[in-house]
PDB file of N, CA and C in Angstrom:
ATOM      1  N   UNK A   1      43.673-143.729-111.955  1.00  0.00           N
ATOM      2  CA  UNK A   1      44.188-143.325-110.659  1.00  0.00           C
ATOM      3  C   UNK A   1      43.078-143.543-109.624  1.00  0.00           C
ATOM      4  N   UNK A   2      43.657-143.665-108.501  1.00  0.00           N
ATOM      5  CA  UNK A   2      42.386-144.210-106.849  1.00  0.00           C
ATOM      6  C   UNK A   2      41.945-143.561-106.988  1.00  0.00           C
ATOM      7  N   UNK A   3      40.878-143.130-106.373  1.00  0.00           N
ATOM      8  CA  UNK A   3      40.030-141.829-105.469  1.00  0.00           C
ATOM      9  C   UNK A   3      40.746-141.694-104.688  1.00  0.00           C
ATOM     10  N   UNK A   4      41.507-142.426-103.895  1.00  0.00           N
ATOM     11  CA  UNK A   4      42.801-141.739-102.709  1.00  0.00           C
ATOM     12  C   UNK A   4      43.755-141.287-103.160  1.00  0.00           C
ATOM     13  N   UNK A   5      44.151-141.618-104.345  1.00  0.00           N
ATOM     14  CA  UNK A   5      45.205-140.838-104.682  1.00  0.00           C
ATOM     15  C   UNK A   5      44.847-139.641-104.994  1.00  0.00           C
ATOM     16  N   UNK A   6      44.052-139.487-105.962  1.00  0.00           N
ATOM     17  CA  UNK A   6      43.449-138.475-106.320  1.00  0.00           C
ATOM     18  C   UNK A   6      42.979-137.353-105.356  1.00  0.00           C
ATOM     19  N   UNK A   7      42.713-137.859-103.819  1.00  0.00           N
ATOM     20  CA  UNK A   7      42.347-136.973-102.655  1.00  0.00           C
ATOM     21  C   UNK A   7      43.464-136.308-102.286  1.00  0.00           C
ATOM     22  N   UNK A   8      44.740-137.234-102.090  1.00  0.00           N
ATOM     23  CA  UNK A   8      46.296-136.841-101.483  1.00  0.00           C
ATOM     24  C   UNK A   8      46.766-135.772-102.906  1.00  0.00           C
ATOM     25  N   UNK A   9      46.715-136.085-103.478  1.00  0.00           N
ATOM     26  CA  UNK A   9      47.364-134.790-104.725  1.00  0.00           C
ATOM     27  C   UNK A   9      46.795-133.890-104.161  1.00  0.00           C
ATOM     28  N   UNK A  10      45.008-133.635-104.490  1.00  0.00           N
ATOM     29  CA  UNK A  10      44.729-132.426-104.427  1.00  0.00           C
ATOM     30  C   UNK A  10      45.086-131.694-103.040  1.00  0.00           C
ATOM     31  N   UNK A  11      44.820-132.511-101.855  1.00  0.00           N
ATOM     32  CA  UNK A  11      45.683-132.193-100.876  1.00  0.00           C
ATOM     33  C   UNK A  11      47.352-131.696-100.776  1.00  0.00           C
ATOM     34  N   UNK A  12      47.847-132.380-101.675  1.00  0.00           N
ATOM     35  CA  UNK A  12      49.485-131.803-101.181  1.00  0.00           C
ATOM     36  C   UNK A  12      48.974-130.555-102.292  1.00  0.00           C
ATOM     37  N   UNK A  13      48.582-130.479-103.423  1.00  0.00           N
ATOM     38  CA  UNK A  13      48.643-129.058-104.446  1.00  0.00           C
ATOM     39  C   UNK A  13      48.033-127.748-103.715  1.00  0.00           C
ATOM     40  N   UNK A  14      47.464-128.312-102.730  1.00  0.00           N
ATOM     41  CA  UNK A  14      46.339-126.886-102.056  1.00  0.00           C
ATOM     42  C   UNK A  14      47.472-126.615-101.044  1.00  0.00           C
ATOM     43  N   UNK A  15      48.248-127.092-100.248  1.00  0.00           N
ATOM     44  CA  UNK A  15      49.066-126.675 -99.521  1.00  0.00           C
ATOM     45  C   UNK A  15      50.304-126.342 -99.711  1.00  0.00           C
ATOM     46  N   UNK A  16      50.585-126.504-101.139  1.00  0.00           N
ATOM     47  CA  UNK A  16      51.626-125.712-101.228  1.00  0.00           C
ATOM     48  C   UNK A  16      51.768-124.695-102.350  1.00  0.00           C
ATOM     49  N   UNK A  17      50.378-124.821-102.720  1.00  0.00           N
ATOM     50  CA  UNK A  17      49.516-122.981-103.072  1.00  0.00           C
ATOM     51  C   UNK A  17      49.835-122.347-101.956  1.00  0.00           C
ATOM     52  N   UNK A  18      49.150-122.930-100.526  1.00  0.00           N
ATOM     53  CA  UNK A  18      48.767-121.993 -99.339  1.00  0.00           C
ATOM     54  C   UNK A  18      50.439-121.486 -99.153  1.00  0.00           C
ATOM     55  N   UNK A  19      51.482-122.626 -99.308  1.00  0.00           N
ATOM     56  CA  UNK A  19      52.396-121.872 -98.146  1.00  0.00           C
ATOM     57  C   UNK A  19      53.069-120.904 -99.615  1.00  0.00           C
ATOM     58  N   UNK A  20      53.012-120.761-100.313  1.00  0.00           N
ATOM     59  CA  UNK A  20      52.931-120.009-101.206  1.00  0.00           C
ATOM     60  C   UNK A  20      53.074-118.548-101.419  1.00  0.00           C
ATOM     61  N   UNK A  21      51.833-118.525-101.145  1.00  0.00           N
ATOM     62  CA  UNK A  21      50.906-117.253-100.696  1.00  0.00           C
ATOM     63  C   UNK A  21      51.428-117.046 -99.460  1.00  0.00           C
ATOM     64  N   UNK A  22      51.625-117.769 -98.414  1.00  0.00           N
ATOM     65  CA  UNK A  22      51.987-116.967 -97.356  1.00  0.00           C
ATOM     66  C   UNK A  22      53.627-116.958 -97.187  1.00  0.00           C
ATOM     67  N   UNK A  23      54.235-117.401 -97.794  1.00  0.00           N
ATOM     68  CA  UNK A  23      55.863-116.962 -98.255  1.00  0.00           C
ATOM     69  C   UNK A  23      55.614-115.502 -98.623  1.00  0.00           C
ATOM     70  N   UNK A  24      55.028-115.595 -99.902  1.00  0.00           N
ATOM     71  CA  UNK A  24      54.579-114.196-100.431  1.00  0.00           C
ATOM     72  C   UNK A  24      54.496-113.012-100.006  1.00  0.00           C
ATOM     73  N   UNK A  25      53.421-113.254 -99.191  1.00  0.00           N
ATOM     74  CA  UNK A  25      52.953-112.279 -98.044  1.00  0.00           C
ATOM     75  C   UNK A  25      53.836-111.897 -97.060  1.00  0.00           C
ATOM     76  N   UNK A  26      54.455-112.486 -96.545  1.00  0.00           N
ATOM     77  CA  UNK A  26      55.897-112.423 -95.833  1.00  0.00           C
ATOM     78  C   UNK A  26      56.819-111.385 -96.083  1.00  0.00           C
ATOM     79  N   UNK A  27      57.480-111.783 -97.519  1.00  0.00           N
ATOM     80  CA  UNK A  27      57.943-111.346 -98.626  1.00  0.00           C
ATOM     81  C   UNK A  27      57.833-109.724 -98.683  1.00  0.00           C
ATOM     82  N   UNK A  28      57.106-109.528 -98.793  1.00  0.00           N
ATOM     83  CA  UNK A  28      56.258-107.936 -99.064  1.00  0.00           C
ATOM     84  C   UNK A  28      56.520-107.433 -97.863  1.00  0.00           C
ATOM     85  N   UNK A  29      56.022-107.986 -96.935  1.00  0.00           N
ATOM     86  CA  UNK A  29      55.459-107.503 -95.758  1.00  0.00           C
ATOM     87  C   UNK A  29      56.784-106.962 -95.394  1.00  0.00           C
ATOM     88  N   UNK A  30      57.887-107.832 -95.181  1.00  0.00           N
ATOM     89  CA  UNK A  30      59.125-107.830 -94.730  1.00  0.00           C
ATOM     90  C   UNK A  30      59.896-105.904 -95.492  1.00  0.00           C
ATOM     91  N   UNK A  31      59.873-106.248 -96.606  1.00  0.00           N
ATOM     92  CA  UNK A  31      59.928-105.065 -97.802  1.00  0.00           C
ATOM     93  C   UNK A  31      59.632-103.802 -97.442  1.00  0.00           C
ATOM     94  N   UNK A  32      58.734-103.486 -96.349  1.00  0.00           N
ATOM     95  CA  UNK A  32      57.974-102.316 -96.416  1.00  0.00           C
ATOM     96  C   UNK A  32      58.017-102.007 -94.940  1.00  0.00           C
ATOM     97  N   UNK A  33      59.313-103.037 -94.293  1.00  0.00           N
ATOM     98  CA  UNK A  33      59.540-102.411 -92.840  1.00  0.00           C
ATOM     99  C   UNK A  33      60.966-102.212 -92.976  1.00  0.00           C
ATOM    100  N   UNK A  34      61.515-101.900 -93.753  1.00  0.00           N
ATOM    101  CA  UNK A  34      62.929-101.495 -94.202  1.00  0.00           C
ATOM    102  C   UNK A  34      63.063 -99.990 -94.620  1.00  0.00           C
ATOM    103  N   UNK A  35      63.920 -99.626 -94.127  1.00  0.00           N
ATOM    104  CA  UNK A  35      64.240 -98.163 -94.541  1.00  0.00           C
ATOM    105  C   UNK A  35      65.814 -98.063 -95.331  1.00  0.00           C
ATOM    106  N   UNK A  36      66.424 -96.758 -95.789  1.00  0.00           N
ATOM    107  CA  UNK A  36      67.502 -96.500 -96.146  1.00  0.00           C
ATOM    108  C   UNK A  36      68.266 -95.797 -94.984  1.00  0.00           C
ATOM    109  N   UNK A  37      69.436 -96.468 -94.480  1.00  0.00           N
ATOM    110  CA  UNK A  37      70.307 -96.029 -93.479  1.00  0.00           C
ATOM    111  C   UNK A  37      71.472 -95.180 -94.091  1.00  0.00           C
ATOM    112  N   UNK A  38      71.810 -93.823 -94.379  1.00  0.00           N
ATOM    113  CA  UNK A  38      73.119 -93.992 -94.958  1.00  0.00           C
ATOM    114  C   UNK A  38      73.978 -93.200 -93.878  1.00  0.00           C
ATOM    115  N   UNK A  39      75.508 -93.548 -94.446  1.00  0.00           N
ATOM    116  CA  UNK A  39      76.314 -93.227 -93.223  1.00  0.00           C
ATOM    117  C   UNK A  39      76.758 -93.888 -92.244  1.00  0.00           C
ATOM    118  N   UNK A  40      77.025 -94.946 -92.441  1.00  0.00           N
ATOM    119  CA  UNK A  40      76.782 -96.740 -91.784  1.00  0.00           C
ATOM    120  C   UNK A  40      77.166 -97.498 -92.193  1.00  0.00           C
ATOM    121  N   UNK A  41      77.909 -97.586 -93.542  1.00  0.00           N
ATOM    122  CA  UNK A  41      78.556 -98.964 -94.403  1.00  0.00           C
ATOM    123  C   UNK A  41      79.974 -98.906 -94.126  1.00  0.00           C
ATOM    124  N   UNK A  42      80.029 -99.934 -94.274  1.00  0.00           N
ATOM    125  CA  UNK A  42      81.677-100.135 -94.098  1.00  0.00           C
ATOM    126  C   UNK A  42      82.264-100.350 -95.603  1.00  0.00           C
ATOM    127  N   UNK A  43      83.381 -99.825 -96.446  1.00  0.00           N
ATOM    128  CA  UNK A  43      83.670 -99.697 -97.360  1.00  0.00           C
ATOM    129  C   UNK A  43      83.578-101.133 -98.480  1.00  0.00           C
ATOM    130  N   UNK A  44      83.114-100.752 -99.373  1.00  0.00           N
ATOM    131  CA  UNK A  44      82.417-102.050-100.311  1.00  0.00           C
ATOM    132  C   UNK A  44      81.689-102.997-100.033  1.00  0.00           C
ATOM    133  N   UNK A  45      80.719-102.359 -98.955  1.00  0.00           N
ATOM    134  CA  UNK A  45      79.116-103.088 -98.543  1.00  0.00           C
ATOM    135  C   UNK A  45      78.254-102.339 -98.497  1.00  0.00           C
ATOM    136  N   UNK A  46      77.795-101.377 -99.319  1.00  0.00           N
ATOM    137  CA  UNK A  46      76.989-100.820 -99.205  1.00  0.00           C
ATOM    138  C   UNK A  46      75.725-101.475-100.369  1.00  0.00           C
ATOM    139  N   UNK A  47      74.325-101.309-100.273  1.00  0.00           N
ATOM    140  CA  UNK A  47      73.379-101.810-101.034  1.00  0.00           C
ATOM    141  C   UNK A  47      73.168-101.103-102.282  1.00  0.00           C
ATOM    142  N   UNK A  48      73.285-100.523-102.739  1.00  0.00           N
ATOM    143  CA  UNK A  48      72.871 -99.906-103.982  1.00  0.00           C
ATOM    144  C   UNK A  48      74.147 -98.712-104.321  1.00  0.00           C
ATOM    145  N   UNK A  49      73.840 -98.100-105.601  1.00  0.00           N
ATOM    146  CA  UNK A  49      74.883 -97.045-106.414  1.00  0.00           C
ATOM    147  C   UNK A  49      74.759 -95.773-105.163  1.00  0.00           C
ATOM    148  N   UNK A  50      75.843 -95.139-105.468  1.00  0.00           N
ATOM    149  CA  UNK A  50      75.786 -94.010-104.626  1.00  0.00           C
ATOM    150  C   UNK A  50      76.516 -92.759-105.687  1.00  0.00           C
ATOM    151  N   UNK A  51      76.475 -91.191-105.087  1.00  0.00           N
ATOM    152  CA  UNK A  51      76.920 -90.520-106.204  1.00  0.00           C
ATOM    153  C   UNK A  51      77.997 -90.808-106.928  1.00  0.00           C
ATOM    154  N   UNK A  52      79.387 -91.578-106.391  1.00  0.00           N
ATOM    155  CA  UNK A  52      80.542 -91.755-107.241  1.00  0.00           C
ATOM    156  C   UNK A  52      80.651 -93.023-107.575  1.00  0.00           C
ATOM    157  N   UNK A  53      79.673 -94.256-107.178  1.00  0.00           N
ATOM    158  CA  UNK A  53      80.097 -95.220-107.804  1.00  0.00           C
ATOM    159  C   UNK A  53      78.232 -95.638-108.150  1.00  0.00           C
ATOM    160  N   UNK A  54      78.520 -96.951-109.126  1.00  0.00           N
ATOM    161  CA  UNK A  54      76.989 -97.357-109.963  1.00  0.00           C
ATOM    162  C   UNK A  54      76.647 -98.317-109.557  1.00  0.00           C
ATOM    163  N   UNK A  55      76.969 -99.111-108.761  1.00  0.00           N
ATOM    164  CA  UNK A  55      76.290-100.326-108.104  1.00  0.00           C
ATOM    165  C   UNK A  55      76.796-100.537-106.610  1.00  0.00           C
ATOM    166  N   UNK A  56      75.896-101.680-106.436  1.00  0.00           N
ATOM    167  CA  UNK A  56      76.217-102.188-105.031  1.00  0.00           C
ATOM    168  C   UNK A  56      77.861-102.456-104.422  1.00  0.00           C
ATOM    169  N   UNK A  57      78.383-102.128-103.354  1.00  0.00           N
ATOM    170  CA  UNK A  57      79.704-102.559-103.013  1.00  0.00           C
ATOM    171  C   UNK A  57      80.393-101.689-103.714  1.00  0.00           C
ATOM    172  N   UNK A  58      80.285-100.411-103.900  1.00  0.00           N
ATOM    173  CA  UNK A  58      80.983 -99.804-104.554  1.00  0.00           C
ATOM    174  C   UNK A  58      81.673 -98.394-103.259  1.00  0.00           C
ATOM    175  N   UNK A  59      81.252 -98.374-102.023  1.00  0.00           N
ATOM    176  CA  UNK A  59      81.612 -97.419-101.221  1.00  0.00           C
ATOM    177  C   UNK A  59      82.965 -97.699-100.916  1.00  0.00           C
ATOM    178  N   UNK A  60      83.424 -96.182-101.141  1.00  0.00           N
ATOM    179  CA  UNK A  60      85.256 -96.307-100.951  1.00  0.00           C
ATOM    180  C   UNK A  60      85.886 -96.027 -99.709  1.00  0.00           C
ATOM    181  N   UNK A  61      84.903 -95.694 -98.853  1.00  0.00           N
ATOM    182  CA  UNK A  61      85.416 -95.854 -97.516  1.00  0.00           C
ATOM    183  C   UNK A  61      84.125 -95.847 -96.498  1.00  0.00           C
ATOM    184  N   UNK A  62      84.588 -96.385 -95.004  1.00  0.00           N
ATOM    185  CA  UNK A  62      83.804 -96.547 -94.417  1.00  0.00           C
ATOM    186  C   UNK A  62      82.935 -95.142 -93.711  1.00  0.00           C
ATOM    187  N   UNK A  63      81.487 -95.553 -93.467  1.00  0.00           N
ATOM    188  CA  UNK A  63      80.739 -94.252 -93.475  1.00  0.00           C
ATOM    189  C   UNK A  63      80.371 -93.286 -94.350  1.00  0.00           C
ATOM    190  N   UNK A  64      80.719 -93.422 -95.286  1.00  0.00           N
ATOM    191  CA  UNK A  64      80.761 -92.863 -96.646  1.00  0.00           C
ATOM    192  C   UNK A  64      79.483 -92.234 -96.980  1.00  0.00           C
ATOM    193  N   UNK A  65      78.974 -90.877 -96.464  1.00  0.00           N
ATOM    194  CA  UNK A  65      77.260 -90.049 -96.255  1.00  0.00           C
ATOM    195  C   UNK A  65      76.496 -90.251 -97.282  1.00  0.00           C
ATOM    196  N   UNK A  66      76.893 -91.188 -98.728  1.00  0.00           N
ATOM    197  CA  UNK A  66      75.899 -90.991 -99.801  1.00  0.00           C
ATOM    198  C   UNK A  66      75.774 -92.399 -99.833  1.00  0.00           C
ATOM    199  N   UNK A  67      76.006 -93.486 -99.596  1.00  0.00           N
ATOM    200  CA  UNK A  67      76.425 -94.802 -99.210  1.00  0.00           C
ATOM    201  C   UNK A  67      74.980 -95.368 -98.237  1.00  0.00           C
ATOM    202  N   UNK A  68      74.109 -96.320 -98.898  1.00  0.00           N
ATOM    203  CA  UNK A  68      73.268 -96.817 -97.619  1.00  0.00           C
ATOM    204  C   UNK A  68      73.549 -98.266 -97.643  1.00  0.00           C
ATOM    205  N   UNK A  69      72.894 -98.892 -96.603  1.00  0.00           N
ATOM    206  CA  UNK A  69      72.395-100.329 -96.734  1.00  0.00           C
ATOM    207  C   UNK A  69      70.434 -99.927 -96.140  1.00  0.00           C
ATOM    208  N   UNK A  70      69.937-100.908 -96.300  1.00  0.00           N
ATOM    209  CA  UNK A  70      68.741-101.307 -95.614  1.00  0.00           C
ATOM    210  C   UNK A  70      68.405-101.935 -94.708  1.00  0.00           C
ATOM    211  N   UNK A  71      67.873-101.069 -93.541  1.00  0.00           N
ATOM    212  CA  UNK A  71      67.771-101.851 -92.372  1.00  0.00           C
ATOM    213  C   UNK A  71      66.273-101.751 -92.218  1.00  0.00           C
ATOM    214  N   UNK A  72      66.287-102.739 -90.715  1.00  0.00           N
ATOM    215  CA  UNK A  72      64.929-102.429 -90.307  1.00  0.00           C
ATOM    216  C   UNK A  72      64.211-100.965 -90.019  1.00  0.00           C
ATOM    217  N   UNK A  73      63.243-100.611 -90.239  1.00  0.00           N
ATOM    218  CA  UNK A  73      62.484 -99.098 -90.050  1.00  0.00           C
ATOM    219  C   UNK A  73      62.881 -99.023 -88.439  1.00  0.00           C
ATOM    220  N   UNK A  74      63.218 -97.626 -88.292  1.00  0.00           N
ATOM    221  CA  UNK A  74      63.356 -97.075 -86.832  1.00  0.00           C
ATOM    222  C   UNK A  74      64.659 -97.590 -86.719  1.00  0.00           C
ATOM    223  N   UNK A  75      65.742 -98.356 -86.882  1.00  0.00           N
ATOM    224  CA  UNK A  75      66.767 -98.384 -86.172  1.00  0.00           C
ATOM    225  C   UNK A  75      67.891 -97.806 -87.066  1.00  0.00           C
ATOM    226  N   UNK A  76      67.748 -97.109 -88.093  1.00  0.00           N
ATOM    227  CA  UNK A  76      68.649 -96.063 -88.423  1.00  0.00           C
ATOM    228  C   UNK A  76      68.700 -95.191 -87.643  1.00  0.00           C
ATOM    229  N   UNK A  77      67.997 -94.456 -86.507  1.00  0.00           N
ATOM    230  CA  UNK A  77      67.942 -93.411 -86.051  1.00  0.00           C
ATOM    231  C   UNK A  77      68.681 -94.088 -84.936  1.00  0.00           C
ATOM    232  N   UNK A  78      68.835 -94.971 -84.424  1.00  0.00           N
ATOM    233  CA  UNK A  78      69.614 -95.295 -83.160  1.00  0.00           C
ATOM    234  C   UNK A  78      71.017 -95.955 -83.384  1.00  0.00           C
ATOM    235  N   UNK A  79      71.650 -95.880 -84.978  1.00  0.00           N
ATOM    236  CA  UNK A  79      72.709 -96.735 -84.836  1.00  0.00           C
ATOM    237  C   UNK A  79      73.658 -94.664 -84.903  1.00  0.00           C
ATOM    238  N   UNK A  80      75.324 -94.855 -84.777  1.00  0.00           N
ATOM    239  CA  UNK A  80      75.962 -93.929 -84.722  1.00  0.00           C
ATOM    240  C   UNK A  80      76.445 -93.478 -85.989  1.00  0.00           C
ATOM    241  N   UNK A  81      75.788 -92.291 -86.169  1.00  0.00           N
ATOM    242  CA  UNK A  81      76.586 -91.885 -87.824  1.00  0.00           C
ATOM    243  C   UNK A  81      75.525 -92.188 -88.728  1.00  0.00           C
ATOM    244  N   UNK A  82      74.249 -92.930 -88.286  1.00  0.00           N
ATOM    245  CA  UNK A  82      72.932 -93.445 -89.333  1.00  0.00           C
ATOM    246  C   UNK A  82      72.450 -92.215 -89.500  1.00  0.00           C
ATOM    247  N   UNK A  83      71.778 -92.390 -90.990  1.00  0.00           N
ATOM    248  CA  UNK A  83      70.557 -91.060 -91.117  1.00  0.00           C
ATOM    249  C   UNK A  83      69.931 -91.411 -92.222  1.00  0.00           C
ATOM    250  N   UNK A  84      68.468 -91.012 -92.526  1.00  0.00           N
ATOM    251  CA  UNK A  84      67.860 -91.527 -93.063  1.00  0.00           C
ATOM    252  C   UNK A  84      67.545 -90.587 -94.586  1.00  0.00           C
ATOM    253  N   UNK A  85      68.727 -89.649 -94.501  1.00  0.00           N
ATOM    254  CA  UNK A  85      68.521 -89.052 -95.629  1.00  0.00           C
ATOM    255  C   UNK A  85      69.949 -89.081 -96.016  1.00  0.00           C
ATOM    256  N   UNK A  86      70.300 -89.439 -97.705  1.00  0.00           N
ATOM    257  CA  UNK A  86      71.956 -89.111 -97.819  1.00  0.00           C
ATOM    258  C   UNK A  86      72.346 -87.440 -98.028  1.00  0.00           C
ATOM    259  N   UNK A  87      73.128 -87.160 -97.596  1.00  0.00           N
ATOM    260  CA  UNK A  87      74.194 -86.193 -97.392  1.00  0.00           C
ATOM    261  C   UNK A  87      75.479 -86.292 -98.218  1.00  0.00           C
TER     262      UNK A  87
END
């Protein structure tokens, strides 16, 4: 193999380590500005189990107080009927 080729590999392999890592980082970052909204779903969209049903999409009606999705941090408190604790 060239020495140029050999330069362009290691070049494309280091950059898409880098974007990688910063997908990654993203990733996380994104993760940890999310809160639990409940009181806010519309019936069989909710994110996770709630007391009467075991998985996602399982809320039987809309608003449903044990029922969340995940939103961004801080705007549960400003949508109508949001709260950040279930009931």
């Amino acid at each position: 193999m060239k020495k140029t080729n050999i330069a362009v590999a290691t070049a494309f392999t280091g950059l898409l380590a880098l974007g990688g890592t910063a997908l990654t980082t993203t990733t996380a970052v994104a993760a940890e500005e999310k809160e639990k909204c409940y009181g806010v779903v519309k019936a069989g969209k909710n994110d996770c189990a709630t007391k009467t049903g075991s998985c996602a999409g399982t809320a039987k009606s809309d608003a449903q107080k044990d029922a969340f999705l995940m939103v961004p941090k801080g705007l549960c408190d400003r949508l109508a009927g949001g709260s950040t604790e279930s009931k």
